[in-house]
PDB file of N, CA and C in Angstrom:
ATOM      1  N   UNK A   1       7.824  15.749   9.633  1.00  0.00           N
ATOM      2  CA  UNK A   1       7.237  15.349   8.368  1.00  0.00           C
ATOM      3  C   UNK A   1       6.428  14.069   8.569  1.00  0.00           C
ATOM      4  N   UNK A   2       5.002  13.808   7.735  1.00  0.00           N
ATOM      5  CA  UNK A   2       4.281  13.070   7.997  1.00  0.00           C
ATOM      6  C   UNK A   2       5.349  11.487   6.727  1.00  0.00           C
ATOM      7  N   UNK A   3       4.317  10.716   7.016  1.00  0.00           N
ATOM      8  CA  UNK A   3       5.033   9.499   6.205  1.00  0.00           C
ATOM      9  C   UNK A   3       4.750   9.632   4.906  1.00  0.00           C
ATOM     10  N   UNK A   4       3.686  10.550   4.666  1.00  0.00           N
ATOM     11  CA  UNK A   4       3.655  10.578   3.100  1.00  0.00           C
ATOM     12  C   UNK A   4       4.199  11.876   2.318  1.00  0.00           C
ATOM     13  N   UNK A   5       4.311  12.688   3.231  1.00  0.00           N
ATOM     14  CA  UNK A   5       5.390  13.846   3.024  1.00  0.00           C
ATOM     15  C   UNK A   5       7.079  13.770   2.720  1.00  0.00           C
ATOM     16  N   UNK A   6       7.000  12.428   3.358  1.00  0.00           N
ATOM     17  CA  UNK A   6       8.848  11.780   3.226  1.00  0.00           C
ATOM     18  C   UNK A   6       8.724  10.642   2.181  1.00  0.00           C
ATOM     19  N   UNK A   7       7.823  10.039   1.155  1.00  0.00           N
ATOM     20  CA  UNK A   7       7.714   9.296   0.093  1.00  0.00           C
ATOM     21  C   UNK A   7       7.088  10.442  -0.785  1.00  0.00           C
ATOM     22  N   UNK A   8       7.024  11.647  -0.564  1.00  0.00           N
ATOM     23  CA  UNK A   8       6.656  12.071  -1.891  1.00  0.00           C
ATOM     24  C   UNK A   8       7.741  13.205  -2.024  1.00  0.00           C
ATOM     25  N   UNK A   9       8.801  13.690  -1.162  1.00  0.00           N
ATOM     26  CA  UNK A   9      10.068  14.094  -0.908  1.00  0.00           C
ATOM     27  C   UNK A   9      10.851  12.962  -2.023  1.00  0.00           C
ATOM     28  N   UNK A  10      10.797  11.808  -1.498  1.00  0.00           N
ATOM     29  CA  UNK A  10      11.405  10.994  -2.429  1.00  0.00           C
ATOM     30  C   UNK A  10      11.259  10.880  -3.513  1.00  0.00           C
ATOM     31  N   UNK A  11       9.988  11.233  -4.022  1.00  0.00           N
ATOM     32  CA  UNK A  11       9.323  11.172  -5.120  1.00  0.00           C
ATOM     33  C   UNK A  11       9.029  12.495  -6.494  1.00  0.00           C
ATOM     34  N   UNK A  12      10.102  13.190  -5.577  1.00  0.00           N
ATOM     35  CA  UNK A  12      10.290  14.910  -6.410  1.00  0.00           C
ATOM     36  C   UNK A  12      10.719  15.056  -7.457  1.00  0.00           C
ATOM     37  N   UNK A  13      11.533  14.173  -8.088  1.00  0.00           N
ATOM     38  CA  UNK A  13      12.192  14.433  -9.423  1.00  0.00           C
ATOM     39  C   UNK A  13      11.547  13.224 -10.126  1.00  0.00           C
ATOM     40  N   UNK A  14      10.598  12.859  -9.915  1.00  0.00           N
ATOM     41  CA  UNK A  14       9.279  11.765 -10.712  1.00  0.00           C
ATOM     42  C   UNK A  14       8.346  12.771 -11.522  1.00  0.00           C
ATOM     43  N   UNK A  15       8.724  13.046 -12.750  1.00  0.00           N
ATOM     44  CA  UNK A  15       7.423  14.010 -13.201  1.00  0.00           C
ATOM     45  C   UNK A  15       6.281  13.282 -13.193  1.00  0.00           C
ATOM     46  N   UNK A  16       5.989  12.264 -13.571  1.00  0.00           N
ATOM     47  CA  UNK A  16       4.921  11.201 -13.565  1.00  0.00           C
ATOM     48  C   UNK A  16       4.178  11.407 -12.373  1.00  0.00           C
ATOM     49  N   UNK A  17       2.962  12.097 -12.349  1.00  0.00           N
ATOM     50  CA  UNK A  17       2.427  12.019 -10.863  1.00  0.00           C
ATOM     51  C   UNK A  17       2.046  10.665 -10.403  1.00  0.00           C
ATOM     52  N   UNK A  18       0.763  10.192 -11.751  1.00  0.00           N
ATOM     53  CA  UNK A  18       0.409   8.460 -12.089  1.00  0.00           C
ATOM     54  C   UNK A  18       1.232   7.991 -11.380  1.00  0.00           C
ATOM     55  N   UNK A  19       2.714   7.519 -12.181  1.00  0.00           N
ATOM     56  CA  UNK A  19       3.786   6.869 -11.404  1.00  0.00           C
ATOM     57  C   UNK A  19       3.945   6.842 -10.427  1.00  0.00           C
ATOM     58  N   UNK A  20       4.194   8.104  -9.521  1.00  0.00           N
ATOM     59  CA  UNK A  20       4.295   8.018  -8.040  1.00  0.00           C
ATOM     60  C   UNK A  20       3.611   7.636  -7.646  1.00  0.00           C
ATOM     61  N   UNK A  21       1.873   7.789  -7.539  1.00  0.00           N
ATOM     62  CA  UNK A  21       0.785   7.092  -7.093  1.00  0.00           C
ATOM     63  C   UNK A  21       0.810   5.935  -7.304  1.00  0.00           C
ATOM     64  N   UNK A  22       1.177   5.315  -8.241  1.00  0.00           N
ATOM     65  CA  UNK A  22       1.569   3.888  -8.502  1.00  0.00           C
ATOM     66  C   UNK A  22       2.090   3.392  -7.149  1.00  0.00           C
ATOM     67  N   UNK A  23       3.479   4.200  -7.379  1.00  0.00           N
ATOM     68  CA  UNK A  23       4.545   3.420  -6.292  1.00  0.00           C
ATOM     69  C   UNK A  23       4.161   3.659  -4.881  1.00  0.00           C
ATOM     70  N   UNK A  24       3.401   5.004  -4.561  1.00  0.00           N
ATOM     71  CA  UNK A  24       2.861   4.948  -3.433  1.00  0.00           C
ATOM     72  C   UNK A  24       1.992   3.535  -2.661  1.00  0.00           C
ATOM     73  N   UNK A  25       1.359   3.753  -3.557  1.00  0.00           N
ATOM     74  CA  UNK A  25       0.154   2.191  -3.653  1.00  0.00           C
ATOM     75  C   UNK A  25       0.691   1.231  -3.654  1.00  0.00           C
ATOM     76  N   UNK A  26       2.374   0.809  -3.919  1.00  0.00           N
ATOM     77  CA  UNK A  26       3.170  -0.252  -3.781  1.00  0.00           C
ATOM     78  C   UNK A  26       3.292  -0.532  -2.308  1.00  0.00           C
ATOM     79  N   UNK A  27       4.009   1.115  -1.891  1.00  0.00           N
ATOM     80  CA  UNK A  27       5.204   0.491  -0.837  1.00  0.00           C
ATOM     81  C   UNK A  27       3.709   0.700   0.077  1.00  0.00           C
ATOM     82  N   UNK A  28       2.555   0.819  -0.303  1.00  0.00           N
ATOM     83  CA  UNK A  28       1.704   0.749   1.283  1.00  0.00           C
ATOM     84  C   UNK A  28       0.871  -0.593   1.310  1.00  0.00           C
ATOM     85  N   UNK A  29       0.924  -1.723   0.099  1.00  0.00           N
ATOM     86  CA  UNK A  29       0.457  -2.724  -0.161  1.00  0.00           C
ATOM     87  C   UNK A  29       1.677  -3.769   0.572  1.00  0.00           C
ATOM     88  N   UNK A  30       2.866  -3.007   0.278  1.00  0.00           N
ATOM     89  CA  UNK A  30       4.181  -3.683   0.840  1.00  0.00           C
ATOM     90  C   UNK A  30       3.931  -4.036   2.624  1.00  0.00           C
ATOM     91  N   UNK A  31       3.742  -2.177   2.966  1.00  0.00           N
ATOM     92  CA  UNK A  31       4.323  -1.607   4.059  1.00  0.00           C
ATOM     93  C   UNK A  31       2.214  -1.234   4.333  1.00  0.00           C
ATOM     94  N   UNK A  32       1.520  -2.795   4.961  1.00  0.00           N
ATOM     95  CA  UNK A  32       0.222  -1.754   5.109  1.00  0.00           C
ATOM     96  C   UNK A  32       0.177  -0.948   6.617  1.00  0.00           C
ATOM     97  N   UNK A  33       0.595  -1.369   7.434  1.00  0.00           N
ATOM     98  CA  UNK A  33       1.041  -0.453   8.293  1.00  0.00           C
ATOM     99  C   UNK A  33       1.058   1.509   8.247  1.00  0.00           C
ATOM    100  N   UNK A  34       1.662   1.259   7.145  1.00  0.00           N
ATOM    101  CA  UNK A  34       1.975   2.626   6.897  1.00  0.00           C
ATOM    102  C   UNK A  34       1.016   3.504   6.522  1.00  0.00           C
ATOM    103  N   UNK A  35      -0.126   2.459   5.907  1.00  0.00           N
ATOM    104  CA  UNK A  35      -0.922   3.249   4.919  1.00  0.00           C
ATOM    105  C   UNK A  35      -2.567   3.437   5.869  1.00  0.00           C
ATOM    106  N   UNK A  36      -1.667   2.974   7.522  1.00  0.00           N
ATOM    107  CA  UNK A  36      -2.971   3.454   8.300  1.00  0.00           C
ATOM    108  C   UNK A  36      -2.074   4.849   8.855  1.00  0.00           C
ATOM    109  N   UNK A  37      -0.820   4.467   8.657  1.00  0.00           N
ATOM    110  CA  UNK A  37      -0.391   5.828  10.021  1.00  0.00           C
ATOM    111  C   UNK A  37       0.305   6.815   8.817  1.00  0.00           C
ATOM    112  N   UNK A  38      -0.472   7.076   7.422  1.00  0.00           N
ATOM    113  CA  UNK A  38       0.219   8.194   6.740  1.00  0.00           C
ATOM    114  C   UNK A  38       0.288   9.459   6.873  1.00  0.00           C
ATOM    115  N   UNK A  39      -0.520   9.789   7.799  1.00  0.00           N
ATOM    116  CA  UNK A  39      -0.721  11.439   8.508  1.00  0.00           C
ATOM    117  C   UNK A  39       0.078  11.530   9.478  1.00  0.00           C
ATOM    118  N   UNK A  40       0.672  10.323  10.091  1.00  0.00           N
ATOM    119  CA  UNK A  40       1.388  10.582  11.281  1.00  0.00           C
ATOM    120  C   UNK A  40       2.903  11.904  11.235  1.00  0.00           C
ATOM    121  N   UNK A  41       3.749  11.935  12.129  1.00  0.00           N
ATOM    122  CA  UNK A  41       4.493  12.576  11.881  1.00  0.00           C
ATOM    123  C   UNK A  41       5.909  11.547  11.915  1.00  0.00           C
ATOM    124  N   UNK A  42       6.479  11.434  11.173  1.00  0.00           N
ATOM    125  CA  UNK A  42       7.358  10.219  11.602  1.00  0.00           C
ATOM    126  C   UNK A  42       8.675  10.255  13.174  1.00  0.00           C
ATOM    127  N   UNK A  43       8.453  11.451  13.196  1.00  0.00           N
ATOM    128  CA  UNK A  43       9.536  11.314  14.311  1.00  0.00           C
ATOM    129  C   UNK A  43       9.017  10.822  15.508  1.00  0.00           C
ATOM    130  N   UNK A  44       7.633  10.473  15.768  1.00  0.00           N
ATOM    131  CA  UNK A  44       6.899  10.052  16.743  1.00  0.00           C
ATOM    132  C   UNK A  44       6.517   8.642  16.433  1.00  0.00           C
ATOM    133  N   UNK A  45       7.398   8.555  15.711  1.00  0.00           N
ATOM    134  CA  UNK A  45       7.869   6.280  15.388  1.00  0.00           C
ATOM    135  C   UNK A  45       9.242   6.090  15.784  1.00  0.00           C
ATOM    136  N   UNK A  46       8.766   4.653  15.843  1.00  0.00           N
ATOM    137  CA  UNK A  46       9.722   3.900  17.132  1.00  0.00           C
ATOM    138  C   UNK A  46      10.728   3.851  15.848  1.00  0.00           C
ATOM    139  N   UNK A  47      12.236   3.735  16.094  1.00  0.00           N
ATOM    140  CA  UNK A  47      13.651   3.980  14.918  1.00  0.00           C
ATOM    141  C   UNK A  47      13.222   2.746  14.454  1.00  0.00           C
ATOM    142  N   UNK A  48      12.737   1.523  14.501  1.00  0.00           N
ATOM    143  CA  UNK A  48      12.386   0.893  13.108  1.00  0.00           C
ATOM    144  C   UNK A  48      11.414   1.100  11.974  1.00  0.00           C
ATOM    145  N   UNK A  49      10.461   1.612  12.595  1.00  0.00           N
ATOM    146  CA  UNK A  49       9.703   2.216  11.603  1.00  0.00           C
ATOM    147  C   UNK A  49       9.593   3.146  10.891  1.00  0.00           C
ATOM    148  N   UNK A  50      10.581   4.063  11.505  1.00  0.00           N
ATOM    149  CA  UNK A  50      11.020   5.479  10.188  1.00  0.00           C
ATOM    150  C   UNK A  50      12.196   4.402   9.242  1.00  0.00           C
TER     151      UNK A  50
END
């Protein structure tokens, strides 16, 4: 699973799509890292970064 495939897994019982996009846009303002490698697949990150 890519990194945005496992925050929007998390994000399944959010009917609010808005919302999630919200929070997406959080944790990658948080986490910008992430929001270059969101296609990645996560199991091909080092165990701190999953």
């Amino acid at each position: 699973m890519t990194v945005v495939e496992n925050l929007e897994m998390d994000a399944y019982t959010v009917a609010d799509t808005a919302r999630t996009r919200r929070t997406m846009e959080q944790i990658f303002a948080i986490v910008p890292h992430l929001a270059q490698r969101w296609r990645q697949a996560v199991g091909t990150m080092s165990d701190s970064e999953q």
